[in-house]
N, C-alpha and C. Protein backbone atom coordinates (compact mmCIF):
# COMPACT_ATOMS: atom_id res chain seq x y z
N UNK A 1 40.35 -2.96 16.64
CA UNK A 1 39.48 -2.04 17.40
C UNK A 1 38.07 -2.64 17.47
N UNK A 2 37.42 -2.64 18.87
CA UNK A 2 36.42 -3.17 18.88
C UNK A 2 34.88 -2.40 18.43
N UNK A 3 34.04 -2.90 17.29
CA UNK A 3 32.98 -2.25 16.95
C UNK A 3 32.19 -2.12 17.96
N UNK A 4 31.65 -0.53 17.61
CA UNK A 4 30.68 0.02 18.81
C UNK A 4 29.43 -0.16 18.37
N UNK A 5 28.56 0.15 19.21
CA UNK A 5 26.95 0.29 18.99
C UNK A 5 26.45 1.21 17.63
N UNK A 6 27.26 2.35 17.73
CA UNK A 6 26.95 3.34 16.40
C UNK A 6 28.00 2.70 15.12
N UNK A 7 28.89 1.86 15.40
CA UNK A 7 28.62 1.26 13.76
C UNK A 7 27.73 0.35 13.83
N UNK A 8 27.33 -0.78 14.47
CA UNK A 8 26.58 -1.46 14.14
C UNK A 8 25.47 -0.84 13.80
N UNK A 9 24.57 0.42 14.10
CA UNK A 9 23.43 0.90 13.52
C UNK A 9 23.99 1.60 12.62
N UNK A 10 25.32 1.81 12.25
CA UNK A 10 25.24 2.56 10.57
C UNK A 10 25.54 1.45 9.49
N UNK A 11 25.81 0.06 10.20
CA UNK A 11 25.56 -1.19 9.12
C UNK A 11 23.97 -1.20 8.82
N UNK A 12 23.25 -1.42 10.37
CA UNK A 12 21.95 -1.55 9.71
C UNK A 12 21.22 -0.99 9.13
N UNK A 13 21.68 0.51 9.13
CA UNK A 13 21.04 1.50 8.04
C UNK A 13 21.32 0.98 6.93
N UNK A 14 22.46 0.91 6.49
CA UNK A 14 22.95 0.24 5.36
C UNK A 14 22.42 -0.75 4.65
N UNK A 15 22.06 -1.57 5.52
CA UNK A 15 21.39 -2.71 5.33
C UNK A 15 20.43 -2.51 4.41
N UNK A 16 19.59 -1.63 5.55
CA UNK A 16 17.98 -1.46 5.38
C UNK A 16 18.12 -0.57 3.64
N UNK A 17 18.80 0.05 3.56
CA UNK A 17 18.93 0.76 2.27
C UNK A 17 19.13 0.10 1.39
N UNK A 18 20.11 -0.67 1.53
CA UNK A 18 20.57 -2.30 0.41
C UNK A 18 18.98 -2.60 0.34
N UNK A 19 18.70 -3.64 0.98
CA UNK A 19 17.42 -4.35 1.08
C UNK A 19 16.45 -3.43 0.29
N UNK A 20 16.09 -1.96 0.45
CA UNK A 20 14.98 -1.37 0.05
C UNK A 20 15.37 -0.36 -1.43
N UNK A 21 16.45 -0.61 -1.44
CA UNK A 21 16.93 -0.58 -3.61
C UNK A 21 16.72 -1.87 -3.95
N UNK A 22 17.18 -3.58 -3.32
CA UNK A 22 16.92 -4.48 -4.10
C UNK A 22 15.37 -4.47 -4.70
N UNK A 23 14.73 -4.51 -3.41
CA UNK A 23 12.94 -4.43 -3.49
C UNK A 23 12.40 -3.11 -4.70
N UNK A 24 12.94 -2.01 -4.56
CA UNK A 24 12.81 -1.20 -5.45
C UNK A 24 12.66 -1.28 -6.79
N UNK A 25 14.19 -1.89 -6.83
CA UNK A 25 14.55 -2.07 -8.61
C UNK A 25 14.20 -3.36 -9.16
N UNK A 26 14.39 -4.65 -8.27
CA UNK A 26 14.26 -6.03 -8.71
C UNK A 26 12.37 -6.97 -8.41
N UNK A 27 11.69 -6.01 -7.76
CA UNK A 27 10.86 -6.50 -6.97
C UNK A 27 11.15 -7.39 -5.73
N UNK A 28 9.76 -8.24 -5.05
CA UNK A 28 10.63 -8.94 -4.01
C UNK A 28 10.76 -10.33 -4.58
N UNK A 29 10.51 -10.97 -6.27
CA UNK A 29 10.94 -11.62 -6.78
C UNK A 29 12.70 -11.85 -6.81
N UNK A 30 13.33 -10.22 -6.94
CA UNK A 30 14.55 -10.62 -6.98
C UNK A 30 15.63 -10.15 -5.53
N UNK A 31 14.57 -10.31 -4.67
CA UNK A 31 14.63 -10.41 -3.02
C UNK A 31 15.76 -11.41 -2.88
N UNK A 32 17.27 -11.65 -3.03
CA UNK A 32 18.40 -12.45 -2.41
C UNK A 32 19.23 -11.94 -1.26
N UNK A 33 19.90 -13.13 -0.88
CA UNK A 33 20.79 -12.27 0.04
C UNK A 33 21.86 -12.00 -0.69
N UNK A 34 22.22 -12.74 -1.91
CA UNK A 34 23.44 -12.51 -3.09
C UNK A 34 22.85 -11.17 -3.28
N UNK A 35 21.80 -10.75 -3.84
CA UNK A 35 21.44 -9.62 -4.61
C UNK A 35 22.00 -8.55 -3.35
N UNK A 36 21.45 -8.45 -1.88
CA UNK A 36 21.82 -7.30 -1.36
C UNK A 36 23.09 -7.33 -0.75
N UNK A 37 23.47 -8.29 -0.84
CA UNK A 37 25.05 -8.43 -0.64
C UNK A 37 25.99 -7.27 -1.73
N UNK A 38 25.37 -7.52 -2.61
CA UNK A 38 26.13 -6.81 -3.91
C UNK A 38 26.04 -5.45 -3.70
N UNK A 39 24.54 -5.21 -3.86
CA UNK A 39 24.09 -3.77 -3.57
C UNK A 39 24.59 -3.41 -2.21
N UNK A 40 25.37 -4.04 -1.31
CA UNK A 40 25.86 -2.96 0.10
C UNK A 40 27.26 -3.35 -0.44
N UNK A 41 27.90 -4.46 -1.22
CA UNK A 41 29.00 -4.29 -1.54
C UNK A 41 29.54 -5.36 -0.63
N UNK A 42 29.32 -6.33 0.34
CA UNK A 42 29.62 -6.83 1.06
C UNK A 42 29.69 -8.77 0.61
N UNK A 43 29.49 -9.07 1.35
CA UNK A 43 30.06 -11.30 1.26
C UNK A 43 28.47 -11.38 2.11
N UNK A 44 27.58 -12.43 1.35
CA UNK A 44 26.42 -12.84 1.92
C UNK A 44 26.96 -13.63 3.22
N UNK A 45 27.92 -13.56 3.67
CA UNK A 45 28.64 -14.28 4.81
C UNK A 45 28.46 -13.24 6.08
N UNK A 46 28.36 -11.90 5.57
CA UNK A 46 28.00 -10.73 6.59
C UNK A 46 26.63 -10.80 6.59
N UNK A 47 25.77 -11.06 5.79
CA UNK A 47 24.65 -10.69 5.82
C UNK A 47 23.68 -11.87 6.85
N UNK A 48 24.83 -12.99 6.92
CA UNK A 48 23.83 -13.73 7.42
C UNK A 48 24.11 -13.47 8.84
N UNK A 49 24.16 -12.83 9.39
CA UNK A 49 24.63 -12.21 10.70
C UNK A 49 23.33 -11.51 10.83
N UNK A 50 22.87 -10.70 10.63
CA UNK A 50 21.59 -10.01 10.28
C UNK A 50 20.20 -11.38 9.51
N UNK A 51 20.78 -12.09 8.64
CA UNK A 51 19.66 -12.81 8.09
C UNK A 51 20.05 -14.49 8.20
N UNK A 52 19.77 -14.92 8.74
CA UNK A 52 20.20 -16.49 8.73
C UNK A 52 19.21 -17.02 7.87
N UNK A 53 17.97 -16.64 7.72
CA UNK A 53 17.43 -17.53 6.56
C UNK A 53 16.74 -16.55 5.52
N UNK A 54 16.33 -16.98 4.28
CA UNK A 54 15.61 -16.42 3.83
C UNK A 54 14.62 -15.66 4.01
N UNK A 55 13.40 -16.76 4.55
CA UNK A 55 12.40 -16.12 5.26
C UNK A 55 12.52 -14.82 6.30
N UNK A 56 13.50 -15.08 6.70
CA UNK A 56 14.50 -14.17 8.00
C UNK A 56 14.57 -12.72 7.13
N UNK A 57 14.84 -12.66 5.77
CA UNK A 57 15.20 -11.64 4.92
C UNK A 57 13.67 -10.97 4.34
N UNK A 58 12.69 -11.78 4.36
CA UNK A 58 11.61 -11.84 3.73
C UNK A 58 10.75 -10.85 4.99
N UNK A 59 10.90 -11.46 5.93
CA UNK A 59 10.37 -10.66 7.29
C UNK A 59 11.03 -9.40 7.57
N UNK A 60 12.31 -9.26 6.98
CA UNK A 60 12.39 -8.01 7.97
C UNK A 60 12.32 -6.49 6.52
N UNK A 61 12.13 -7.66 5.10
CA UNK A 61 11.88 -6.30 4.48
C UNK A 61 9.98 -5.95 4.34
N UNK A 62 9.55 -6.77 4.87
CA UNK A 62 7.85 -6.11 4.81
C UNK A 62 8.22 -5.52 6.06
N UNK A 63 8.39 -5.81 7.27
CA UNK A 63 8.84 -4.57 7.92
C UNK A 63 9.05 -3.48 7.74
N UNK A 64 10.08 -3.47 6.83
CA UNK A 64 11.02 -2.24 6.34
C UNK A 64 9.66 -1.72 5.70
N UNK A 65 8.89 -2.32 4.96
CA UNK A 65 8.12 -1.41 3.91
C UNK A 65 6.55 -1.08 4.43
N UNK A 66 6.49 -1.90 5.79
CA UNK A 66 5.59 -0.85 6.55
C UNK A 66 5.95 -0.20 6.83
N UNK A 67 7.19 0.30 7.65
CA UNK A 67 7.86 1.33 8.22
C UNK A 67 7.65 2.38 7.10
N UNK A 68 8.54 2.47 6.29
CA UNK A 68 8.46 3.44 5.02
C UNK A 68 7.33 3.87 4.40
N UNK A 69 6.31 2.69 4.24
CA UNK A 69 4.58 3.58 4.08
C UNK A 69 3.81 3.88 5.01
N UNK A 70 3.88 3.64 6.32
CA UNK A 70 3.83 4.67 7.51
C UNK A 70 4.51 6.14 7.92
N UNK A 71 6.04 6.38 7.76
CA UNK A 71 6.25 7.26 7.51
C UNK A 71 6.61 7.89 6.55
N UNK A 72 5.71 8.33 5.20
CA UNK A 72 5.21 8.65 4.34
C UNK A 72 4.18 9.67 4.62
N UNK A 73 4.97 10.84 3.83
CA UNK A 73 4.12 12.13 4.16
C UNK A 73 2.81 12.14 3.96
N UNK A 74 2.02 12.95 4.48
CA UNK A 74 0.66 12.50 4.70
C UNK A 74 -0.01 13.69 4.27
N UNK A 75 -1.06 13.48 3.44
CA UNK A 75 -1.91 15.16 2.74
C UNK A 75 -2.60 15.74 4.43
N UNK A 76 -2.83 16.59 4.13
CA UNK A 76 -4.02 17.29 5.36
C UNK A 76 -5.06 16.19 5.69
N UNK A 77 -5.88 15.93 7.12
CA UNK A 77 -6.76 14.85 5.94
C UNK A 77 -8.28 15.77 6.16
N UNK A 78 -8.54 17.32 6.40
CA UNK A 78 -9.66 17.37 6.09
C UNK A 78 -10.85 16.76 6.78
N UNK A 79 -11.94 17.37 6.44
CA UNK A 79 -13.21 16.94 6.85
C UNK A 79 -13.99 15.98 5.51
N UNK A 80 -14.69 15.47 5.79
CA UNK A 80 -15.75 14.62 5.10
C UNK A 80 -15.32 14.03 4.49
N UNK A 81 -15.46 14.06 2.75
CA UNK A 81 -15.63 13.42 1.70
C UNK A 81 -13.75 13.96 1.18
N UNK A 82 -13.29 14.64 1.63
CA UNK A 82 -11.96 15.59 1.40
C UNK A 82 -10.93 14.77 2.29
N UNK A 83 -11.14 14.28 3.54
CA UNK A 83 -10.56 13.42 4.25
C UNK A 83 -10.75 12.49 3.20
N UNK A 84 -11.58 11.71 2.87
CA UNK A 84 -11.89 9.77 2.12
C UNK A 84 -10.59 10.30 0.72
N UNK A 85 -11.13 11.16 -0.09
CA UNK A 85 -10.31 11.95 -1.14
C UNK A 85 -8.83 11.48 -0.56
N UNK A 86 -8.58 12.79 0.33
CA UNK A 86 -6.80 12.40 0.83
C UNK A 86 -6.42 11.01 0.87
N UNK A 87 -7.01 10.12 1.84
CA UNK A 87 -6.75 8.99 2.23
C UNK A 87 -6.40 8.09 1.32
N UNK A 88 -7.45 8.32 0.13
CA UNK A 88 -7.50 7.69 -1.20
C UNK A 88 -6.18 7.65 -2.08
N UNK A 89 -5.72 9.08 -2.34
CA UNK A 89 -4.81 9.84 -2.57
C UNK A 89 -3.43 9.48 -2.31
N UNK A 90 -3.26 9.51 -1.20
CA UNK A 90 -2.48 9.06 -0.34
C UNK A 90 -1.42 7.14 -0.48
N UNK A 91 -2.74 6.46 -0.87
CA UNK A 91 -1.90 5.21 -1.74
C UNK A 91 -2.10 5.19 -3.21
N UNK A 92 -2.22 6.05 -3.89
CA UNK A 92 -2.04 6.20 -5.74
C UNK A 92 -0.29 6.67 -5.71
N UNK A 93 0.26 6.04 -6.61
CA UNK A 93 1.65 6.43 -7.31
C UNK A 93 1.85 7.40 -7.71
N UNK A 94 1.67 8.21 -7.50
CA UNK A 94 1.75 9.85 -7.73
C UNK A 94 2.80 10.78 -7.44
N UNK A 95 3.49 10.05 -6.77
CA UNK A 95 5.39 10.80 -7.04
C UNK A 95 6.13 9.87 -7.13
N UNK A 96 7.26 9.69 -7.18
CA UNK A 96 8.44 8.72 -7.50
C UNK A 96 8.56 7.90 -6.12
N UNK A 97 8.72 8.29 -5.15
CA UNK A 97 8.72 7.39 -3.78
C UNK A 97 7.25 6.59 -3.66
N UNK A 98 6.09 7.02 -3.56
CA UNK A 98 5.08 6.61 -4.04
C UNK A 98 4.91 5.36 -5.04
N UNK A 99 5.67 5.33 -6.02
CA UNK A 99 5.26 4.77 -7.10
C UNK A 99 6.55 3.84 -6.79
N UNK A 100 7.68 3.73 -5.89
CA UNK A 100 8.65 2.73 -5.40
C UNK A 100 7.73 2.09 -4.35
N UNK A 101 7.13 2.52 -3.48
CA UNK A 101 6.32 1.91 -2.85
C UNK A 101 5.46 1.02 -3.14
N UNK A 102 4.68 1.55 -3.67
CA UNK A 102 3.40 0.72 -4.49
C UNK A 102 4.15 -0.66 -5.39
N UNK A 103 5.23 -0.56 -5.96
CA UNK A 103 5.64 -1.29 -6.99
C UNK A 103 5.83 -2.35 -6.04
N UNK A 104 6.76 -2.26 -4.81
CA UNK A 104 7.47 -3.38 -3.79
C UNK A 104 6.31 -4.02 -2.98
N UNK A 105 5.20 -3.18 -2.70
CA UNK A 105 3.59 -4.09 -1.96
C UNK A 105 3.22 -4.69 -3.47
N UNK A 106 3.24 -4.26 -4.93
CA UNK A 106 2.86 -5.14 -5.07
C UNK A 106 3.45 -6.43 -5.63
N UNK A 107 4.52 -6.23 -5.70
CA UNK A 107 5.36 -7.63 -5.84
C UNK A 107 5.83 -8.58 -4.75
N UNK A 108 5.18 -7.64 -3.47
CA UNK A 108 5.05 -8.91 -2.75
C UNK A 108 4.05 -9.72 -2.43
N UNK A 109 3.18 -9.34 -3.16
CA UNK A 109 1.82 -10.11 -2.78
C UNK A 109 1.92 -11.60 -3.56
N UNK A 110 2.80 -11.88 -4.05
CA UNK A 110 2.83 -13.34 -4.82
C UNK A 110 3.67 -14.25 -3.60
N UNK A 111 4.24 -13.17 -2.89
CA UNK A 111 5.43 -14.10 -1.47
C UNK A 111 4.07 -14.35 -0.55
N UNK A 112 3.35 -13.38 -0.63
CA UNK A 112 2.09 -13.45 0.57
C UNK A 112 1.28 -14.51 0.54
N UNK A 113 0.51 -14.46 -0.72
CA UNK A 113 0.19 -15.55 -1.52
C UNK A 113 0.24 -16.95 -1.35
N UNK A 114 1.92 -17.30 -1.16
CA UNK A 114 2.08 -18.40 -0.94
C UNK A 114 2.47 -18.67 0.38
N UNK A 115 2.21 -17.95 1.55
CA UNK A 115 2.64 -18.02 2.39
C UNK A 115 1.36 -17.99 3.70
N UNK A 116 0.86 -18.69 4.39
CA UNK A 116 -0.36 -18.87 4.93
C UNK A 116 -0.57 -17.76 6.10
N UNK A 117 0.67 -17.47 6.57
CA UNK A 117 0.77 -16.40 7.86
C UNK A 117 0.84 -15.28 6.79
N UNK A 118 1.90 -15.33 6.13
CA UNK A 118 1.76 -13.44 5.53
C UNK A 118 0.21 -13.19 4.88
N UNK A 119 -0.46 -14.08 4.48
CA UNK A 119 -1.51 -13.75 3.81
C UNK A 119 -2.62 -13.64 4.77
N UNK A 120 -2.31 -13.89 6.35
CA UNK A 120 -3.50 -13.51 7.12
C UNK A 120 -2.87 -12.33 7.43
N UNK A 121 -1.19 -11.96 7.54
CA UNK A 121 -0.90 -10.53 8.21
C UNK A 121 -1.27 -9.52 7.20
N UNK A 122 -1.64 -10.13 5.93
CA UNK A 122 -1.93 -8.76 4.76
C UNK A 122 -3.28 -9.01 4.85
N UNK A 123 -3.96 -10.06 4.59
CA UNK A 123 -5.61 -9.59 5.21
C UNK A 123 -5.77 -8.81 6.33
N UNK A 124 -4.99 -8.67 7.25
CA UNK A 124 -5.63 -7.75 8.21
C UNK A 124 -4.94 -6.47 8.25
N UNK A 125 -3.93 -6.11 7.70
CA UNK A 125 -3.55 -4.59 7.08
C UNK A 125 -4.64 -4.22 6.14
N UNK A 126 -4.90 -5.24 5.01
CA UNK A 126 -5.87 -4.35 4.24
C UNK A 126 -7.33 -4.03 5.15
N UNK A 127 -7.66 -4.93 6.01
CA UNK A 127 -9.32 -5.00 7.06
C UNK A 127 -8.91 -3.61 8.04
N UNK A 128 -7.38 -3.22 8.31
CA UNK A 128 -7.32 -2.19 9.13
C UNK A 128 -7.60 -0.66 7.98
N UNK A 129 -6.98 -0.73 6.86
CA UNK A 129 -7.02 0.25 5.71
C UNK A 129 -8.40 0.44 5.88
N UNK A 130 -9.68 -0.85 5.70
CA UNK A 130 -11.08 -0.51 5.13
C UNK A 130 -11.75 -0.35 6.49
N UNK A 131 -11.30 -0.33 7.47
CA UNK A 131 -12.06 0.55 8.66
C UNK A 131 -11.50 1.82 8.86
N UNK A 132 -10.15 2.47 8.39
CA UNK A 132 -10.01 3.93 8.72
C UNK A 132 -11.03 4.85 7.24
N UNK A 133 -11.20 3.27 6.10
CA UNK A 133 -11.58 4.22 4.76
C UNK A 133 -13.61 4.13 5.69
N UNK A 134 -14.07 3.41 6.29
CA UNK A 134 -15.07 3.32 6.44
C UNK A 134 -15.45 4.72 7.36
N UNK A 135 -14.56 4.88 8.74
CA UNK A 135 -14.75 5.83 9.22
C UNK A 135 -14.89 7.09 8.40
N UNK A 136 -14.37 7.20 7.68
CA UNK A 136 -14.16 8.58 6.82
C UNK A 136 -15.39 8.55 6.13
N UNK A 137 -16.35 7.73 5.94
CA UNK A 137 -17.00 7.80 4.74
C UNK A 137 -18.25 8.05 5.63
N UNK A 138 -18.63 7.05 6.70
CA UNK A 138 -19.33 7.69 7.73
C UNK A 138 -19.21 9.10 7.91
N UNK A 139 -18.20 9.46 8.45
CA UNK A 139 -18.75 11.22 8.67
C UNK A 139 -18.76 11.70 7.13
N UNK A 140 -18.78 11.77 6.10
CA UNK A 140 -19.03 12.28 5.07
C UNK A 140 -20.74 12.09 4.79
N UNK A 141 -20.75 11.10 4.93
CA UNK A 141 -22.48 10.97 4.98
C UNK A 141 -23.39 11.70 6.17
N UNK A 142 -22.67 11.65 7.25
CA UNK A 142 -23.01 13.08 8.35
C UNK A 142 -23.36 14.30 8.31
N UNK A 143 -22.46 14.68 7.14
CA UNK A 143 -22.34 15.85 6.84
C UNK A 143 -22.98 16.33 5.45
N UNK A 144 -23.59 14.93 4.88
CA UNK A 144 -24.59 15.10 4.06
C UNK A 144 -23.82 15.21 2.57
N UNK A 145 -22.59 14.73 2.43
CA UNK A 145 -21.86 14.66 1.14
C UNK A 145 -21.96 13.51 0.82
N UNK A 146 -22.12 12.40 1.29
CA UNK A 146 -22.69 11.14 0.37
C UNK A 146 -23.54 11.01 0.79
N UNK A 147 -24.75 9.95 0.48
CA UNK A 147 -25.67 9.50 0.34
C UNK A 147 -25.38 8.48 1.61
N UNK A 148 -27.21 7.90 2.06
CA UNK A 148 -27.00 6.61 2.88
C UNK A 148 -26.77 5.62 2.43
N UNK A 149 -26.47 4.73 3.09
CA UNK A 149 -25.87 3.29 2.60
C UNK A 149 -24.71 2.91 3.60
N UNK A 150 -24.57 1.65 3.30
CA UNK A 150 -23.26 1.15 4.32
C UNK A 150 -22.19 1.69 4.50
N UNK A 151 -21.46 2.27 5.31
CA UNK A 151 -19.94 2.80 4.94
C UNK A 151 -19.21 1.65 4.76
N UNK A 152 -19.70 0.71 5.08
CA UNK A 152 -17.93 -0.47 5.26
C UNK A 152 -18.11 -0.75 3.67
N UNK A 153 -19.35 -1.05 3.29
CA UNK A 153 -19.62 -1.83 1.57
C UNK A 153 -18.75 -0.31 0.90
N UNK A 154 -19.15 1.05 1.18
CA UNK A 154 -18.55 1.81 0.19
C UNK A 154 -17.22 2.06 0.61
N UNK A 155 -16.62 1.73 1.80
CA UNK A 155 -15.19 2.03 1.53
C UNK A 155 -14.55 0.50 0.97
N UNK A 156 -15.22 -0.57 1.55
CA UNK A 156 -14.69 -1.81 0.40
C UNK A 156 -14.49 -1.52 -0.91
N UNK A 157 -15.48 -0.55 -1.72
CA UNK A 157 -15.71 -0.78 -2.78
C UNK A 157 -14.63 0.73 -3.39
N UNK A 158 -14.37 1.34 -2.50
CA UNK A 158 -13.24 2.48 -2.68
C UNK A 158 -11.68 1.80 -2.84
N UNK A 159 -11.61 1.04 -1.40
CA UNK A 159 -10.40 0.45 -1.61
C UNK A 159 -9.95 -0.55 -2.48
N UNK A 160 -10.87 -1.12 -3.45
CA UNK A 160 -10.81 -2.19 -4.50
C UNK A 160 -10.72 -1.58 -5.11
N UNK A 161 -11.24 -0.16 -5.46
CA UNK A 161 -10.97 0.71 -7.08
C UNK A 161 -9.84 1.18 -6.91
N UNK A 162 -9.10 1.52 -5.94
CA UNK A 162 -8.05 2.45 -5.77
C UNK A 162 -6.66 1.46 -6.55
N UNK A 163 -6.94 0.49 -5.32
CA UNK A 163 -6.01 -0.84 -5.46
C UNK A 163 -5.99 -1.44 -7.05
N UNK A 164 -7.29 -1.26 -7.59
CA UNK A 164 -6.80 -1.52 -9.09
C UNK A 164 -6.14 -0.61 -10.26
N UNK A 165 -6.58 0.76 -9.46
CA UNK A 165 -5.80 1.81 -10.42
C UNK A 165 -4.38 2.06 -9.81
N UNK A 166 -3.65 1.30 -8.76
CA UNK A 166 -2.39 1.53 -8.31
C UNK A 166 -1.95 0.42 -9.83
N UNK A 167 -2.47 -1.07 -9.61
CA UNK A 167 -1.96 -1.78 -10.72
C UNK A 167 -1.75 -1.34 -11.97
N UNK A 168 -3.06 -0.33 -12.49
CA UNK A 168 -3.18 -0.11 -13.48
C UNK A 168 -1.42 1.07 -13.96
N UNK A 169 -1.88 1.84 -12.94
CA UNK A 169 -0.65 2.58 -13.01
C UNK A 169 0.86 2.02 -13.00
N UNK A 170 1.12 1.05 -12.37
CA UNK A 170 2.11 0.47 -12.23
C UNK A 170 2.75 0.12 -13.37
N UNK A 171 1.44 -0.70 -14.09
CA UNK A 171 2.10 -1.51 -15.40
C UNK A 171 1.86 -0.68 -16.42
N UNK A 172 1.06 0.26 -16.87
CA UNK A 172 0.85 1.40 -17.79
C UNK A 172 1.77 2.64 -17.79
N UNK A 173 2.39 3.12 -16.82
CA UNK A 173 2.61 4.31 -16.35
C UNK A 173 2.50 5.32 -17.28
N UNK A 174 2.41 5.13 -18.32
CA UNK A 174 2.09 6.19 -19.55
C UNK A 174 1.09 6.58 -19.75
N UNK A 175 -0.08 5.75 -19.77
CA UNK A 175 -1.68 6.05 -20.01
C UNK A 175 -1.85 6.45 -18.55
N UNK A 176 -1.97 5.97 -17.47
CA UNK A 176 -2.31 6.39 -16.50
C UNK A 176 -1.30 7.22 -15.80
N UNK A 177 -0.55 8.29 -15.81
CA UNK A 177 -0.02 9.13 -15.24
C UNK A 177 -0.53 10.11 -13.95
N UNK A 178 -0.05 10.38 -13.27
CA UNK A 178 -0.97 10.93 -11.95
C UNK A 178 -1.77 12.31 -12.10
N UNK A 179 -1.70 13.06 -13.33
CA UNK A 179 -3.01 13.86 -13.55
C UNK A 179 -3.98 12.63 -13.87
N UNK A 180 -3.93 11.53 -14.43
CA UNK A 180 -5.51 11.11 -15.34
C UNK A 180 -5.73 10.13 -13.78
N UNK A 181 -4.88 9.63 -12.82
CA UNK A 181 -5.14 8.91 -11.55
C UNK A 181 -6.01 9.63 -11.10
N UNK A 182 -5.46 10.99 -10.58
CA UNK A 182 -6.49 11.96 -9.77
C UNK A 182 -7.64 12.41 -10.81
N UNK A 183 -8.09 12.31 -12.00
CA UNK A 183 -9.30 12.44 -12.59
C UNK A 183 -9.94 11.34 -12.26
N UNK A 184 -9.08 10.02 -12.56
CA UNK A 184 -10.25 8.42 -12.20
C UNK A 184 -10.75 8.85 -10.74
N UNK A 185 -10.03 9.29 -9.66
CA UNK A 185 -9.96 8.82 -8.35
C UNK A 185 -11.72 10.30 -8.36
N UNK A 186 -11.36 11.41 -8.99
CA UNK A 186 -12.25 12.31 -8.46
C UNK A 186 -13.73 11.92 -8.96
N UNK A 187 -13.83 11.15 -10.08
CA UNK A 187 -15.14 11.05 -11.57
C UNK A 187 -15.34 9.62 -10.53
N UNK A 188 -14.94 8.69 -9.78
CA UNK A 188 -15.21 8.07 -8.89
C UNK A 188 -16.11 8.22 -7.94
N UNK A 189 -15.35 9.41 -6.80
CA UNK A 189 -15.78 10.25 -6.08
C UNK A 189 -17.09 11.13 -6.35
N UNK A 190 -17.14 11.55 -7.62
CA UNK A 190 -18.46 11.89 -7.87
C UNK A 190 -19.51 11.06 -8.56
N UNK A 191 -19.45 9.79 -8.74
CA UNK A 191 -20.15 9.34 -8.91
C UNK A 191 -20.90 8.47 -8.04
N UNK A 192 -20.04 8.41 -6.58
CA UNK A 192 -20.45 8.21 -4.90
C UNK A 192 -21.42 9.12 -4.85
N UNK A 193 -21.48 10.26 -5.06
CA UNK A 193 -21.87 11.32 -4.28
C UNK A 193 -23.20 11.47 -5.48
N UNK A 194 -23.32 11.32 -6.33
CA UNK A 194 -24.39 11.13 -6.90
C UNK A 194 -24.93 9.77 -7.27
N UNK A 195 -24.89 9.09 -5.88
CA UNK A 195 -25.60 7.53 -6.11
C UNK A 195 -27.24 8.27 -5.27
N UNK A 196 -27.86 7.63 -5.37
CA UNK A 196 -29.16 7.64 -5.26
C UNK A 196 -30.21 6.10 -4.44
N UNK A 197 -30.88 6.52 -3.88
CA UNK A 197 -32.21 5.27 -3.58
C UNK A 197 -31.52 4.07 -4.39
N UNK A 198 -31.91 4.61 -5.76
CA UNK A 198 -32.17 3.36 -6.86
C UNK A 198 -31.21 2.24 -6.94
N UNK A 199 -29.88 2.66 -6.97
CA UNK A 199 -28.57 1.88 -6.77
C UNK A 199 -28.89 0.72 -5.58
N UNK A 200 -29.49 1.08 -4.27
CA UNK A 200 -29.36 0.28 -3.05
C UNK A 200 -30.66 -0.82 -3.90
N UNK A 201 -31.55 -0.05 -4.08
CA UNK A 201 -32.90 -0.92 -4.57
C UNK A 201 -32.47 -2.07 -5.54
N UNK A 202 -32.10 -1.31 -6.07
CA UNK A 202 -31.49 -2.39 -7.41
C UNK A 202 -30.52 -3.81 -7.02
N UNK A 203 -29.70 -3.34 -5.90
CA UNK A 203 -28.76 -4.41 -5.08
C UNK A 203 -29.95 -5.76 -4.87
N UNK A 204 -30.80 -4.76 -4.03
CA UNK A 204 -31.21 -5.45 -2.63
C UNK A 204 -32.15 -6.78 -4.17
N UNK A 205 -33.06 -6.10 -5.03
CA UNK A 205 -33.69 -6.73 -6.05
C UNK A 205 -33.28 -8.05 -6.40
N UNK A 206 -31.61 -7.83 -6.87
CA UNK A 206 -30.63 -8.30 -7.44
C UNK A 206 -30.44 -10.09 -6.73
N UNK A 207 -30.37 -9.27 -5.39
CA UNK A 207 -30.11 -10.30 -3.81
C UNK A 207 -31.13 -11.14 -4.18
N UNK A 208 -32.51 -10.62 -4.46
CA UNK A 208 -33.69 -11.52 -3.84
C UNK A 208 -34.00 -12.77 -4.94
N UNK A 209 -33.28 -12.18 -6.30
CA UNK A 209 -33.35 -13.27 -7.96
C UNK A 209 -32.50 -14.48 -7.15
């Protein structure tokens, strides 16, 4: 009997599910086509029908894992400083899908790393992240909940703290659990909001030594 169109998309579901438990459980260190062969149960002889090369396998699961942290439920996002909050929020490990997520971006950043194109396509995901975190921070200062100063320097400097307490969480998960995340992320947040003159002065001082 000849395969139709709707099995072939209930293989590639399949697929995509294989592929995104290997990444899950093994990182994308243990990213094979043996490995998701196993996990769908199948002969890497099928798989290469779908993947002829490695790289071929490598591409279509950052795909997969934009897809999946794009559609990823999304908090309210609020006005001002409550929007930057959500947004913030929003990539911390803070439920179990969350914290599968976070684990697979960051074990692939060592494939990125060594790879001259993925590491300009992840420089410019993270340059797209720090202009939606910049916008947000702009109208928060609009509205008179932060202070003046650059938005792009303070959402740089948001998305570097965030990004280190995803790590932190990752490899701790005990000390940092997602009540003490959302305390770092808020004692953060208020310590934005009570920056002052002196902080910029002190930069600019700093610049001129």
């Amino acid at each position: 009997m000849p395969r139709t169109k709707g099995d072939h998309e209930a293989r590639r579901r399949d697929v995509s599910a294989a592929v995104w438990q290997v990444m899950a459980t093994r990182g994308f260190a243990g990213l094979t086509l043996r490995a998701v062969a196993a996990e769908l149960g199948a002969t890497t002889g099928l798989l290469t029908h779908y993947f002829p090369t490695k790289r071929a396998l490598v591409g279509y699961a950052l795909d997969l894992l934009e897809q999946r942290t794009l559609s990823r439920p999304r908090r309210e996002t609020g006005q001002g400083l409550t929007a930057l909050r959500n947004a913030l929020l929003d990539i911390l490990p803070l439920t179990p899908k969350a914290t599968d997520t976070n684990r697979i971006w960051v074990s692939s950043w060592d494939t990125a790393l060594s790879d001259p194109d993925l590491s300009a396509d992840y420089a410019r995901k993270y340059a797209r992240s720090r202009e939606q975190l910049t916008g947000r921070v702009a109208a928060a200062q609009e509205l008179g909940e932060l202070p003046p100063g650059d938005p792009a320097h303070i959402a740089a400097g948001a998305q570097s703290f965030v990004l280190g307490l995803v790590v932190q969480a990752l490899l701790d998960p005990a000390s940092f659990p997602p009540r003490r995340q959302v305390e770092l992320l808020d004692d953060y947040l208020a310590a934005l909001t009570a920056r002052d003159g002196r902080a910029e002065g002190a930069r600019g001082v700093a610049a001129e030594c």
